[in-house]
Protein backbone atom coordinates (compact mmCIF):
# COMPACT_ATOMS: atom_id res chain seq x y z
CA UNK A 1 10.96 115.88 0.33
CA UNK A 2 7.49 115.63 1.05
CA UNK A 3 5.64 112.67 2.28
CA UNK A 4 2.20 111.57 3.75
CA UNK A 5 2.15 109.51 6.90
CA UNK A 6 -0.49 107.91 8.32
CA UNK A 7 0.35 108.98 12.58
CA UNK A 8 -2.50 106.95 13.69
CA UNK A 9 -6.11 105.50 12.57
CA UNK A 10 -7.84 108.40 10.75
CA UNK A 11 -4.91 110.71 11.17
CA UNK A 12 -2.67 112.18 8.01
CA UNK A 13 -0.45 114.06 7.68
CA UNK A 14 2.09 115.77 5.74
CA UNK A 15 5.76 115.58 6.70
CA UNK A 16 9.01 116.53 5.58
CA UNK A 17 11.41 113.76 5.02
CA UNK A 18 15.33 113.76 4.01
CA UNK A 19 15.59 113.54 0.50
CA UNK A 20 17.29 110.13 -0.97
CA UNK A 21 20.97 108.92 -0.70
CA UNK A 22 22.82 107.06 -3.45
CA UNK A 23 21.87 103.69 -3.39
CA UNK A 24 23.48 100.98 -2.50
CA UNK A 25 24.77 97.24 -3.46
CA UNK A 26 21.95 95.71 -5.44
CA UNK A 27 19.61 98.50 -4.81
CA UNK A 28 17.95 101.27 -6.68
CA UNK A 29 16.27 104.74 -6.18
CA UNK A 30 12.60 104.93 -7.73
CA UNK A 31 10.71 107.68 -8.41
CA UNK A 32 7.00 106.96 -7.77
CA UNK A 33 4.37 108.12 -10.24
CA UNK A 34 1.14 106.35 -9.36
CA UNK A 35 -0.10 104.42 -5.77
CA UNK A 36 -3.20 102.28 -5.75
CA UNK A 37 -5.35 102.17 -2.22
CA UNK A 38 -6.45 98.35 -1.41
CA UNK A 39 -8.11 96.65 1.50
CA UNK A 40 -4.83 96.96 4.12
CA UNK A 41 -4.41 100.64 3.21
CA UNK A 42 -8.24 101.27 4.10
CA UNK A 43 -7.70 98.85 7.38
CA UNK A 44 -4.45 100.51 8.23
CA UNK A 45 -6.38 103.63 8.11
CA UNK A 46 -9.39 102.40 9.78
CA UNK A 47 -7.10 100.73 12.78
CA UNK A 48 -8.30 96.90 11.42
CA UNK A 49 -5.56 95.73 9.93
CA UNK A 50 -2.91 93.49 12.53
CA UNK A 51 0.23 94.05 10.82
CA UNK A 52 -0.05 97.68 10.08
CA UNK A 53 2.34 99.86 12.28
CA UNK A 54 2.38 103.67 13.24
CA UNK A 55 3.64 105.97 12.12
CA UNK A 56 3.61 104.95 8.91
CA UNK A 57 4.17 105.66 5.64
CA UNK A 58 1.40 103.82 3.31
CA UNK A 59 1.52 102.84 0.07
CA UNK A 60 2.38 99.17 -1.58
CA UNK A 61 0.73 98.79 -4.80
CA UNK A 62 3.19 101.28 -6.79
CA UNK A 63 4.24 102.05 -10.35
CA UNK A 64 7.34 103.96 -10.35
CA UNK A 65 10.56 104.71 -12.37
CA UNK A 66 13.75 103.43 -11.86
CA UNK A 67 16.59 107.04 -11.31
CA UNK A 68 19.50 105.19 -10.48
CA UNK A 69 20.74 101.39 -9.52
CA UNK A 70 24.11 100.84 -7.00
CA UNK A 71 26.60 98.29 -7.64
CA UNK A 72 25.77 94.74 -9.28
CA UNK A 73 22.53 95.69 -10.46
CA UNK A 74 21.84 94.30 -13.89
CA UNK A 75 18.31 93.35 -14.06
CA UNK A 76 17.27 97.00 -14.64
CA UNK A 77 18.45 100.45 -15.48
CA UNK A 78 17.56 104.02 -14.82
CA UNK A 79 14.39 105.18 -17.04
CA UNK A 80 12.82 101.75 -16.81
CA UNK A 81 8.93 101.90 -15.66
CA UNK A 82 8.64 99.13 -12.98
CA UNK A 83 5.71 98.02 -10.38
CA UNK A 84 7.24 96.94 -7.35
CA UNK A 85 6.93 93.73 -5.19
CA UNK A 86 6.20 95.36 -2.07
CA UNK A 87 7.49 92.14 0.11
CA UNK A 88 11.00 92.34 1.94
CA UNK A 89 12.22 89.53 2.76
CA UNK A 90 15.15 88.37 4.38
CA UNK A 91 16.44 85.71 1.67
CA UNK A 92 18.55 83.79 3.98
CA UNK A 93 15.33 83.03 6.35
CA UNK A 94 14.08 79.48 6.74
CA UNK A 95 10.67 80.35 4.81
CA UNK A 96 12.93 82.21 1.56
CA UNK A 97 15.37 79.24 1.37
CA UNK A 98 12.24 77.18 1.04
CA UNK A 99 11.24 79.63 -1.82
CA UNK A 100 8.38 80.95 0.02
CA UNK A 101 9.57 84.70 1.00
CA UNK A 102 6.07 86.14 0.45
CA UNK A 103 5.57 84.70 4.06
CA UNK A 104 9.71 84.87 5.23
CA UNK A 105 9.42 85.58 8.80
CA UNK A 106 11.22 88.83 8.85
CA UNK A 107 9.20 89.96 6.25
CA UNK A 108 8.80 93.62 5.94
CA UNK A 109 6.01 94.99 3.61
CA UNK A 110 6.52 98.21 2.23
CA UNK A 111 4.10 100.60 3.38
CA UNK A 112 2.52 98.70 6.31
CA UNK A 113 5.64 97.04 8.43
CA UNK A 114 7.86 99.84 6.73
CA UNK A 115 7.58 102.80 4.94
CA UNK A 116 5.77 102.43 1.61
CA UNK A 117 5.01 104.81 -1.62
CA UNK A 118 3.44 107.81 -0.29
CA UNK A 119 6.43 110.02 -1.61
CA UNK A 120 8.12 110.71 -4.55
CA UNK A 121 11.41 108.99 -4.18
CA UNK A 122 12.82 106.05 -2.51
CA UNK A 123 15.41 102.82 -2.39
CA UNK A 124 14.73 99.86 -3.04
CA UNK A 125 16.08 96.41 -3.50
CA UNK A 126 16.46 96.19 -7.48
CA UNK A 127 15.52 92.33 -7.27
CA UNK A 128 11.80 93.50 -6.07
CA UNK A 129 11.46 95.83 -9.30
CA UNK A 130 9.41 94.32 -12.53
CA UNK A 131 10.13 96.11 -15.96
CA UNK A 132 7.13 96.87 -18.01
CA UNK A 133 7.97 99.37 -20.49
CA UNK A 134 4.25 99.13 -22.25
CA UNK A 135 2.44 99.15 -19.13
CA UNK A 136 0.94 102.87 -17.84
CA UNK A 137 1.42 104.21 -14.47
CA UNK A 138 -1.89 102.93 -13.46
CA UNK A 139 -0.95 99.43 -15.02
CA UNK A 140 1.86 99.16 -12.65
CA UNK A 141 0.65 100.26 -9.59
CA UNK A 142 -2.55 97.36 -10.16
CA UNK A 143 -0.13 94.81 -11.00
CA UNK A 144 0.11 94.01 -7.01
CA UNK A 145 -3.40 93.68 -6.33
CA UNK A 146 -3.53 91.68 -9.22
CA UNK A 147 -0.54 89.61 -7.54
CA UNK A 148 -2.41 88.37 -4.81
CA UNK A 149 -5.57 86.93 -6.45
CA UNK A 150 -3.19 84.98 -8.69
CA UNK A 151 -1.59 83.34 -5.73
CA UNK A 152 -5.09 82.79 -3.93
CA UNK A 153 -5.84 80.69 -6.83
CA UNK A 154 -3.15 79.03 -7.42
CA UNK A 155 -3.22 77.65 -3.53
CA UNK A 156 -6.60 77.32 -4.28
CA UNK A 157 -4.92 74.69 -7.06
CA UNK A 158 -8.12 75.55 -9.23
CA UNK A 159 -8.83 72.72 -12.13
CA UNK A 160 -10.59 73.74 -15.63
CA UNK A 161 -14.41 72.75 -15.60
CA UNK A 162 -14.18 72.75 -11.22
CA UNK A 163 -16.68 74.94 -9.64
CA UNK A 164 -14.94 77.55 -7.67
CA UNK A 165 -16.55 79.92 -5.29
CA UNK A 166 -15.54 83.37 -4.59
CA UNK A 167 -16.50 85.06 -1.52
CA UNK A 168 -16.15 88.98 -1.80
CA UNK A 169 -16.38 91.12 -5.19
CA UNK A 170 -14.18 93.60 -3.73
CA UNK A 171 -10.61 94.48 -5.46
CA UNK A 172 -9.00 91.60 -4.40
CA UNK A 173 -11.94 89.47 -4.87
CA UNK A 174 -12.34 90.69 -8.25
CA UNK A 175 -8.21 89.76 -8.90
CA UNK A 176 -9.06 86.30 -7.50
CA UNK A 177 -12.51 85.88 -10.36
CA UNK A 178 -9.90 87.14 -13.04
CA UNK A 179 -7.19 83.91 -12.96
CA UNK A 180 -10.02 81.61 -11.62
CA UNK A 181 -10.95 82.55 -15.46
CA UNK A 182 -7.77 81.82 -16.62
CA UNK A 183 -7.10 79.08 -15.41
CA UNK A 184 -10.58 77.58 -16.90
CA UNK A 185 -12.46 76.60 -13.62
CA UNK A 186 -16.13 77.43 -13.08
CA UNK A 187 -16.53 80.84 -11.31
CA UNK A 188 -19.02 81.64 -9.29
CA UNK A 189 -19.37 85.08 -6.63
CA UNK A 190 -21.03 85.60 -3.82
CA UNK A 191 -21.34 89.01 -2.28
CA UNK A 192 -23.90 90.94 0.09
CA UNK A 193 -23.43 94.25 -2.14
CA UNK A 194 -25.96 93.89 -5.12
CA UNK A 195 -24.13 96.54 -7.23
CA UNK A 196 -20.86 94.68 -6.46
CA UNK A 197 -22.54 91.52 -7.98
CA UNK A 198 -24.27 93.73 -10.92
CA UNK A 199 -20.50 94.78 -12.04
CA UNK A 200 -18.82 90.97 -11.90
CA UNK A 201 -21.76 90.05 -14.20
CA UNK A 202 -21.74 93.26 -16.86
CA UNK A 203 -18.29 93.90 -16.48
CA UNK A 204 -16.29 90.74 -15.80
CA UNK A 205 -18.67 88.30 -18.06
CA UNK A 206 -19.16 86.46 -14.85
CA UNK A 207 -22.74 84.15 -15.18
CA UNK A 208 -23.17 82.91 -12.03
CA UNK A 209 -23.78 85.15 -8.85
CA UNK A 210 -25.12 84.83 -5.34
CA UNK A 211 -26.30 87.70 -3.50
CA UNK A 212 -25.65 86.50 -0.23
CA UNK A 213 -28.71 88.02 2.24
CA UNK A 214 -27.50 86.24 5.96
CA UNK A 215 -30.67 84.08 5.30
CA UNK A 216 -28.97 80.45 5.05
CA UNK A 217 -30.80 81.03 1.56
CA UNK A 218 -27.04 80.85 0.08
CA UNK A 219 -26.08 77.70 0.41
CA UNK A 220 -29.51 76.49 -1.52
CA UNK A 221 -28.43 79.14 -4.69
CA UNK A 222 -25.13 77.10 -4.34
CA UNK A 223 -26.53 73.80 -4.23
CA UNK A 224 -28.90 74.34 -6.87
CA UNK A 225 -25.85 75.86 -8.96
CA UNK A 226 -23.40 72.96 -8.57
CA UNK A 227 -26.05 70.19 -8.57
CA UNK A 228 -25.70 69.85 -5.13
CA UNK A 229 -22.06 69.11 -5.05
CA UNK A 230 -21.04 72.56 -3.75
CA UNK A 231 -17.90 73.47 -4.80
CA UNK A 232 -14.41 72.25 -4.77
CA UNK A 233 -12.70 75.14 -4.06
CA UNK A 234 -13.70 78.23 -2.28
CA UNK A 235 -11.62 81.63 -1.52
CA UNK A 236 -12.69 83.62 0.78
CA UNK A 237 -11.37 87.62 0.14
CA UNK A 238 -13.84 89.53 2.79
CA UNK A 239 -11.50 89.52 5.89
CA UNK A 240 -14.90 89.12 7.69
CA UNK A 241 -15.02 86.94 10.96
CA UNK A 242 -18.64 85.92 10.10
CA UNK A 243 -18.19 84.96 6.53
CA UNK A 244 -14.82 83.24 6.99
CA UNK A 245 -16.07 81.17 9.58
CA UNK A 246 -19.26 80.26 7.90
CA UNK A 247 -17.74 79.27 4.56
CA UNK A 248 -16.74 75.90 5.01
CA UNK A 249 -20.12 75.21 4.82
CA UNK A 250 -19.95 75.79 1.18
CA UNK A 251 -17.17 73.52 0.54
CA UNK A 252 -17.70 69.98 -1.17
CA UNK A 253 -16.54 66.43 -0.57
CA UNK A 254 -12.84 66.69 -0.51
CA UNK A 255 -12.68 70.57 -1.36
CA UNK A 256 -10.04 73.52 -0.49
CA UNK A 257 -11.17 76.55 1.37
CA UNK A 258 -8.38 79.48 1.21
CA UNK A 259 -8.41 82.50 3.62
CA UNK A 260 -7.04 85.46 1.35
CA UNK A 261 -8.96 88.21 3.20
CA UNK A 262 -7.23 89.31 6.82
CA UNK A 263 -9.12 89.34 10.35
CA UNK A 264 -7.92 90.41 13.74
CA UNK A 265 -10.95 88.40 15.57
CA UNK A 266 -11.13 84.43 16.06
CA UNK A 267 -11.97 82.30 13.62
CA UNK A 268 -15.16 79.22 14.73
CA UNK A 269 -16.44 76.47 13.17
CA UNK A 270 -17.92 72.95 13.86
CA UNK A 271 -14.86 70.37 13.05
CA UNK A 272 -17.27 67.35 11.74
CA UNK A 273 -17.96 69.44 8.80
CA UNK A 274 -14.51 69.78 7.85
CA UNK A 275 -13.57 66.47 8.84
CA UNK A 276 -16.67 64.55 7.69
CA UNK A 277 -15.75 66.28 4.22
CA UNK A 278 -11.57 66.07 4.29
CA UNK A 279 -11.30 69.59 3.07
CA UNK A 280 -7.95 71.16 3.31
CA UNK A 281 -7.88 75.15 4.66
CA UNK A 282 -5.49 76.91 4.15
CA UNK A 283 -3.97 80.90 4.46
CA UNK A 284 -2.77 82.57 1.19
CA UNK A 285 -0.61 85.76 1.89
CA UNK A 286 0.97 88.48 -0.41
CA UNK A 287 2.48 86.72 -4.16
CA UNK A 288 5.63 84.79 -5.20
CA UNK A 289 7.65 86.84 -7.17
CA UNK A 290 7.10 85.44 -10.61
CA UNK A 291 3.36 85.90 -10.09
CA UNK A 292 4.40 90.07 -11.35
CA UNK A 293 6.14 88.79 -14.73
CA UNK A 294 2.99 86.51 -15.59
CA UNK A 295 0.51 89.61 -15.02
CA UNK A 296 2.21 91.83 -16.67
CA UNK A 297 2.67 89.13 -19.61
CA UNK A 298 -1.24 88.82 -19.48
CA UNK A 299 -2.16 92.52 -19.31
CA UNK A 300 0.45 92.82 -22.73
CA UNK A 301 -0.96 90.24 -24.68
CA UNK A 302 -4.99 91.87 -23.68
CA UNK A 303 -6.04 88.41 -21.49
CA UNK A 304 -6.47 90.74 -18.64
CA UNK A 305 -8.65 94.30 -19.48
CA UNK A 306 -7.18 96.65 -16.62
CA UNK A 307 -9.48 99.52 -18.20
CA UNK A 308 -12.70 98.68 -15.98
CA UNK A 309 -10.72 98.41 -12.91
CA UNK A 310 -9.38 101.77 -12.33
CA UNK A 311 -12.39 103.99 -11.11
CA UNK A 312 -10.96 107.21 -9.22
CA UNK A 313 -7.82 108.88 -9.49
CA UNK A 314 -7.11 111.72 -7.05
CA UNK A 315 -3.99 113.84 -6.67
CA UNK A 316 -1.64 113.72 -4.22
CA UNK A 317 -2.42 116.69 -2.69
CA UNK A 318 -6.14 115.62 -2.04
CA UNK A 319 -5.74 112.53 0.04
CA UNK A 320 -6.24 113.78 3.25
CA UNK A 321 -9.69 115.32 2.19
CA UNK A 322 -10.75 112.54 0.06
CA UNK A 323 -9.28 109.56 1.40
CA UNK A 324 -12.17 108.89 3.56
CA UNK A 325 -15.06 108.42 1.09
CA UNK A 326 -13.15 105.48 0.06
CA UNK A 327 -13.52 103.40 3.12
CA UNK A 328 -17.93 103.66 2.56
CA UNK A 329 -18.81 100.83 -0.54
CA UNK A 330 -21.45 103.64 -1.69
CA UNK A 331 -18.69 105.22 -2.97
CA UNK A 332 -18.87 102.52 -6.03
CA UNK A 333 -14.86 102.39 -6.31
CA UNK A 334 -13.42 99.26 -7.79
CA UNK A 335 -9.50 100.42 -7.87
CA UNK A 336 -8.78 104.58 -6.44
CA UNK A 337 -5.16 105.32 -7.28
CA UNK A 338 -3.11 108.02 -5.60
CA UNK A 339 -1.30 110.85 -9.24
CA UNK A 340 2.27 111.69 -7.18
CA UNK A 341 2.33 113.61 -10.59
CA UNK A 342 -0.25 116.56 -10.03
């Protein structure tokens, strides 16, 4: 069976791979139809992301088909169309018994600590499968990235009517502004890419937007846009050194500031800012499993429109070519997703 693995930064290749055994207790063998690329599969790639291992098979945000389940395997069945929590966890660790395995600390993501998507067939523990029988391929394979802006905000603990700032339009910036709108707060995005900005507003319905130009100019646009409050909550999805450590300035009197986006360099910041205001900071990493039933609930009943999201699809065959031209923002892609079925 064929597979891609990344061998090192900037180096594919194809491989040859044994082909699948039978699975085993409580797992199942997927067949995968559709792979999305996100921010750790271009960092992987790039050699900036810290938990990405080589060589390694990429690939996380999956939709896939369910071939056959082992013993004591009820929750799904061979033909079902699934998207996959990529997160293994060890459930007997100190951080799963706690109900936090997103950050267990054995935890194995698929396609970054282990092998991920990036061939046609795997196994798979069943319990990390989510049926979705009206959702396409491309459906599935989003549901992740949607996964993790839903848990930003819900550490971000987002109130309706709250201003909330959102620091990055890129994909998982853009999953963040989508439940910061469901769950009623204020949104408003800051970015330094004017066409990134132009889509939230067109696209997304999103008002308010600060194109942010290194200036200090920022924090007026935000002060003149919460009447001088700031806001209450800001999540930060660039995985930028500079802009993480610079946005506590834009948090208010007894605000949350969450780090979803990823850096390998340190962190600085004055602590009489964040003391003088009480904030609270905190990390949010990967989704809780019941985030996947709740997005695919909301992409079913049409609160989330997955139709602007997904701007290139290219075939399996082409990713070593192509792959590339995703890691440059004038390439304009919101969501590129990897067709297993060409």
């Amino acid at each position: 069976m064929r597979a891609l693995q990344l061998v090192e930064p900037r180096a594919f290749q194809f491989i040859e791979i044994p082909e699948v055994a039978e699975p085993g207790a409580g797992e199942a063998v997927v067949e995968v139809h559709r792979v999305g690329i996100c921010g750790t599969d271009l960092s992987g790639y790039l050699g900036k992301m810290p938990f990405f291992s080589y060589p390694r098979i990429p690939g996380h945000e999956l939709g896939v088909q369910v071939l056959a389940v082992g013993d004591g395997v009820t929750i799904i069945k061979p033909g079902d169309k699934c998207s996959v929590e990529p997160y293994i966890n060890n459930p007997e660790s100190f951080a799963s018994r706690r109900g936090r395995g997103n950050c267990c600390e054995e935890l194995k993501v698929l396609g970054v600590h282990t092998d991920g998507g990036l061939r046609r067939r795997f196994i798979v523990p069943a319990r990390k499968l989510h049926p979705a029988q009206k959702l396409s391929w491309e459906q599935l394979a989003l549901v992740e990235t949607l996964a993790i802006g839903c848990h930003a905000v819900d550490r971000s603990m987002a109130q309706p009517q709250e201003d909330v700032l959102v620091i990055g339009a890129g994909p998982i910036g853009l999953s963040v502004i989508e439940f910061v709108k469901l769950s009623q707060a204020r949104v408003i995005v800051m970015d330094m890419n004017a066409q990134r900005l132009a889509f939230c507003r067109d696209v997304m319905g999103v008002r308010d937007t600060i194109l942010s130009t290194g200036d200090g100019k920022e924090l007026q646009e935000l002060e003149k846009l919460t009447d001088g409050h700031l806001a209450m909550a800001v999540i930060d999805a660039t995985g930028s050194a500079r802009s993480m450590s610079q946005a506590l300035q834009y948090v208010g009197h007894t605000g949350r500031l969450v780090y979803v986006g990823i850096t390998t360099d340190v962190l600085s910041f004055g602590h009489p800012l964040m003391h003088r205001r009480e904030m609270t900071i905190m990390g949010s990493r990967n989704a809780m499993p019941q985030d996947f039933g709740r997005i695919i609930d909301h992409i079913e009943a049409g609160r989330i429109d997955t139709r602007p999201w997904i701007t290139h699809t290219i075939p399996f065959d082409n990713v070593i070519d192509e792959f590339e031209r995703f890691t440059k923002p004038e390439t304009g892609a919101i969501k590129a997703v990897i067709d297993l079925d060409c």
